[in-house]
C-alpha atoms as a PDB file:
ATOM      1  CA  UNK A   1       0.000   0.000   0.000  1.00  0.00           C
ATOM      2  CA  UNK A   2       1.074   3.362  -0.824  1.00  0.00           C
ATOM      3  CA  UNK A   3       0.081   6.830   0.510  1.00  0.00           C
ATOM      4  CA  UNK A   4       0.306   9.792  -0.949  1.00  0.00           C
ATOM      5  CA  UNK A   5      -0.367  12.473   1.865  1.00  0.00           C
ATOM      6  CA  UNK A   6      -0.949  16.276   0.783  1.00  0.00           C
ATOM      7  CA  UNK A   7      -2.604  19.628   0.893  1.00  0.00           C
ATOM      8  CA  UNK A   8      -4.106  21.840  -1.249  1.00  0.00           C
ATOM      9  CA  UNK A   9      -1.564  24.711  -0.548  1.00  0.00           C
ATOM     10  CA  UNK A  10       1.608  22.474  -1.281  1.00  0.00           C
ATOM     11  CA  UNK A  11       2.954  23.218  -4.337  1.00  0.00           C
ATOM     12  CA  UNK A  12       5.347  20.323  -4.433  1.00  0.00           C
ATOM     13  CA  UNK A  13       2.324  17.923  -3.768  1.00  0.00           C
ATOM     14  CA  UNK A  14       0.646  19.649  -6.885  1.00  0.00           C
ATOM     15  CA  UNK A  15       3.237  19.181  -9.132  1.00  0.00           C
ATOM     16  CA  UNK A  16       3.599  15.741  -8.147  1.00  0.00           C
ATOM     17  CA  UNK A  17       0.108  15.028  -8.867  1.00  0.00           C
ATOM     18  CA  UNK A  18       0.435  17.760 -12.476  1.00  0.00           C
ATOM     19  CA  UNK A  19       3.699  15.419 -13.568  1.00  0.00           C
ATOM     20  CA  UNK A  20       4.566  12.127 -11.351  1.00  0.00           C
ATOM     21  CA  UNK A  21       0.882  10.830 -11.014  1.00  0.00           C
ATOM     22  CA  UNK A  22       0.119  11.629 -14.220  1.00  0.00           C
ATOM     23  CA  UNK A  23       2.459   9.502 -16.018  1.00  0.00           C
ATOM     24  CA  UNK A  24       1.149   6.540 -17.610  1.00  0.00           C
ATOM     25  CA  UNK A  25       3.651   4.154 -16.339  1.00  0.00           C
ATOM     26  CA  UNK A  26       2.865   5.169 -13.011  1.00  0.00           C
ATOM     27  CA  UNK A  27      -0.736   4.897 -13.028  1.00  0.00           C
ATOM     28  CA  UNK A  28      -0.409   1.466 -14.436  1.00  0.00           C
ATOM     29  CA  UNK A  29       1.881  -0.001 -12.277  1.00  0.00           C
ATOM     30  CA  UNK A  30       0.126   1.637  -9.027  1.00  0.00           C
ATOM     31  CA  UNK A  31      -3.094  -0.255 -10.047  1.00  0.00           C
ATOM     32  CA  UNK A  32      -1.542  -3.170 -10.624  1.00  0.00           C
ATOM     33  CA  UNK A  33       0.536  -3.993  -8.466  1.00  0.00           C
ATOM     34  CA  UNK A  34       0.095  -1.275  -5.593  1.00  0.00           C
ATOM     35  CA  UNK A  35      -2.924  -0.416  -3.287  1.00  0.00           C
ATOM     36  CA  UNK A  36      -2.689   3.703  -3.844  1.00  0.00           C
ATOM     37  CA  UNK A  37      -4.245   5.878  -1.061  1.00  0.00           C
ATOM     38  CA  UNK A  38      -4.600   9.638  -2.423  1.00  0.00           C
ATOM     39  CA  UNK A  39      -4.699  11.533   1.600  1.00  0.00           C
ATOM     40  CA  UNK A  40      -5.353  15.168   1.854  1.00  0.00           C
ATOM     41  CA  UNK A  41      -3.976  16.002   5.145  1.00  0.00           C
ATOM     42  CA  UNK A  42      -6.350  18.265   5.881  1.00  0.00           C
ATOM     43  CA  UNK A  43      -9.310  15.949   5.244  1.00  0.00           C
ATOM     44  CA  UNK A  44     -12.163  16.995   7.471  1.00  0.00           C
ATOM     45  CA  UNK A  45     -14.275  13.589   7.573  1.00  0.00           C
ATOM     46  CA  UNK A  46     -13.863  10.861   9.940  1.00  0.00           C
ATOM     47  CA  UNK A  47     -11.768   7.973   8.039  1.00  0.00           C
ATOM     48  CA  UNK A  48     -11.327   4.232  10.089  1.00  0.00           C
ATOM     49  CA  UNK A  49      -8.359   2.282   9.336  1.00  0.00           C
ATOM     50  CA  UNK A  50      -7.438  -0.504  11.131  1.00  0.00           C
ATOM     51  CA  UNK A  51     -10.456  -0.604  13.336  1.00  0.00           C
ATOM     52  CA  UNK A  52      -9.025   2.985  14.601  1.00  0.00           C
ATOM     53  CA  UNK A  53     -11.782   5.944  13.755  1.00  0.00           C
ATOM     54  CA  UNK A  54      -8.814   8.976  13.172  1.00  0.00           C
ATOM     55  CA  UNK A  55     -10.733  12.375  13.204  1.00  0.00           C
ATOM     56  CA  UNK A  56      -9.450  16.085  11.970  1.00  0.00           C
ATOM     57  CA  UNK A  57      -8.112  18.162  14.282  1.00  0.00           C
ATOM     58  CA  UNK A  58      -8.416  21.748  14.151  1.00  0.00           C
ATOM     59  CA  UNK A  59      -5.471  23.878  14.977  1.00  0.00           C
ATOM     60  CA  UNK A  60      -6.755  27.297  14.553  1.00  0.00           C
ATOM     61  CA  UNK A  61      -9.340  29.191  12.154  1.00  0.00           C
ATOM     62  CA  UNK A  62     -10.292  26.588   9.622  1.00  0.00           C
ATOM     63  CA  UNK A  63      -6.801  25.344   9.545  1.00  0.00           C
ATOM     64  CA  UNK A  64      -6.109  22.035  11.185  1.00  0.00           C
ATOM     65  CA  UNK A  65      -4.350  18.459  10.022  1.00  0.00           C
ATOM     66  CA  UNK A  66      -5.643  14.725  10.224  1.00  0.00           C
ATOM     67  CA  UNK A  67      -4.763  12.354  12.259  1.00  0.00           C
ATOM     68  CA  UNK A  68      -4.286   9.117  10.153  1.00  0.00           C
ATOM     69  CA  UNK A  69      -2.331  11.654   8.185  1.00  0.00           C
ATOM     70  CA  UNK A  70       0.043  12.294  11.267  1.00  0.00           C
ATOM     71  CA  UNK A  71      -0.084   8.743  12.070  1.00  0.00           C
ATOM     72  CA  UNK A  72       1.575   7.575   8.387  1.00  0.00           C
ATOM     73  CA  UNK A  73       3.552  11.037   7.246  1.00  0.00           C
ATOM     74  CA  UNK A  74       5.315  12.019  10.941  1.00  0.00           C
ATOM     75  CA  UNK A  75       9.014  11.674  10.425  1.00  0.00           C
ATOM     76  CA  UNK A  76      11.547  12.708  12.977  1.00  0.00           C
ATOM     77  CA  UNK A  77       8.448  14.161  15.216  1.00  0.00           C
ATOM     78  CA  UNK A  78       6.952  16.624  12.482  1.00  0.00           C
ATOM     79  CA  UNK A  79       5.104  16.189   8.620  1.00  0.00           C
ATOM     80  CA  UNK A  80       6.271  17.643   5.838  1.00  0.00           C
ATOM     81  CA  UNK A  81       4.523  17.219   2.454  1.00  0.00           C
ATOM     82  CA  UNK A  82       4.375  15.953   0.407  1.00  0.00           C
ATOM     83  CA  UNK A  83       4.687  12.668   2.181  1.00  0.00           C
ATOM     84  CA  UNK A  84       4.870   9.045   0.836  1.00  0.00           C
ATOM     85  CA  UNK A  85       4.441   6.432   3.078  1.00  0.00           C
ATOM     86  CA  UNK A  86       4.681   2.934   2.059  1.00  0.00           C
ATOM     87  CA  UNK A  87       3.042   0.070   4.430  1.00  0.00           C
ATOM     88  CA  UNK A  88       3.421  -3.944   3.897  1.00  0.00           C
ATOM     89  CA  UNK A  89       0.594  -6.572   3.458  1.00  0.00           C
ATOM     90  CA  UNK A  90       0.302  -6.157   7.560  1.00  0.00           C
ATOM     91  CA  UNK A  91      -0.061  -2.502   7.094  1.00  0.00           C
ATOM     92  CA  UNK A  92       3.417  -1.443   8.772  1.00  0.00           C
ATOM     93  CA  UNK A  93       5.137   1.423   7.862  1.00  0.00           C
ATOM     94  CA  UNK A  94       8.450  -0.163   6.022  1.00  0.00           C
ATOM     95  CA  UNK A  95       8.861   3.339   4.049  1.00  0.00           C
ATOM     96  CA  UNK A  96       8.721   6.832   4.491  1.00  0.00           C
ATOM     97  CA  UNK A  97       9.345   9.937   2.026  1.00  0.00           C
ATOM     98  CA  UNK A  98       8.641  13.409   2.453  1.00  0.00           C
ATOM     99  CA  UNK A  99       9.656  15.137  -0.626  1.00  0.00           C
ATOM    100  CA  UNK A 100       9.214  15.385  -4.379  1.00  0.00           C
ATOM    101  CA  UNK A 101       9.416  12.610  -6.730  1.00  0.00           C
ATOM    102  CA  UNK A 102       9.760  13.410 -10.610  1.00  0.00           C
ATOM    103  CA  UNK A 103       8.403  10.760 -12.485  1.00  0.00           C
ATOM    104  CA  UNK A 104      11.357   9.509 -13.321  1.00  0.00           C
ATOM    105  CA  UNK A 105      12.686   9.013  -8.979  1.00  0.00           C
ATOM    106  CA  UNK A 106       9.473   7.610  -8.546  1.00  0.00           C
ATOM    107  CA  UNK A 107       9.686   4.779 -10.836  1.00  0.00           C
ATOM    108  CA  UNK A 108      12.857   3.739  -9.644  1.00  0.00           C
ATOM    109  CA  UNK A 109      10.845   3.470  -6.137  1.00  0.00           C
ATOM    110  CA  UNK A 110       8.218   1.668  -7.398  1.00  0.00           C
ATOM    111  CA  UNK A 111      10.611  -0.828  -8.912  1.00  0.00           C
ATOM    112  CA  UNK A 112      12.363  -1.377  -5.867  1.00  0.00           C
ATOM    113  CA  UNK A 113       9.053  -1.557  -3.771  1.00  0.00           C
ATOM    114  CA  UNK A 114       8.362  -4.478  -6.552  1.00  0.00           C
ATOM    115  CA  UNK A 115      11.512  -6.546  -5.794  1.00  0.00           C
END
């Protein structure tokens, strides 16, 4: 499983959606072979995962973060988007990004996720 955790204010997350999750190679290798989660961090609506409800949790005037998306993008004690988080058949975390991927770095993760 992969997860793509954003926001709409990001700009690196919207390129990587513009470009890397654009690409055709991508988007056939993510449906095949990949179970791809697109997360907006800032997703207001109650989401369960793993029998956990996570909830949004406001941080100021309409501003505020998710917790699932805290629970899979927090590296080193803070999130940083855009953030990839890769999680094995028992849903553990066995990869974590938080930065751009051109199309071109991500395919050399995805093939390395595949072997």
């Amino acid at each position: 499983m992969i997860v793509f955790i954003h926001t709409d204010w990001c700009q690196f997350c919207q390129r990587m959606k513009a470009a890397t999750f654009r690409d055709k190679e991508i988007i056939e290798k993510l449906n095949s072979n990949f179970y791809f989660v697109d997360l907006n961090a800032e997703e207001k609506q109650d989401i369960t995962f793993q029998n956990q409800t996570f909830k949004f949790k406001p941080s100021g005037n309409n501003v505020g973060v998710h917790e699932l998306a805290l629970q899979l993008g927090t590296i080193n004690n803070q999130i940083t988007y855009p953030v990839l988080c890769v999680m094995n058949e028992k849903k553990e975390i066995i990869f974590q990004y938080n930065s751009y991927l051109s199309p071109k770095d991500f395919k050399l993760l995805l093939k390395k996720l595949e072997e």
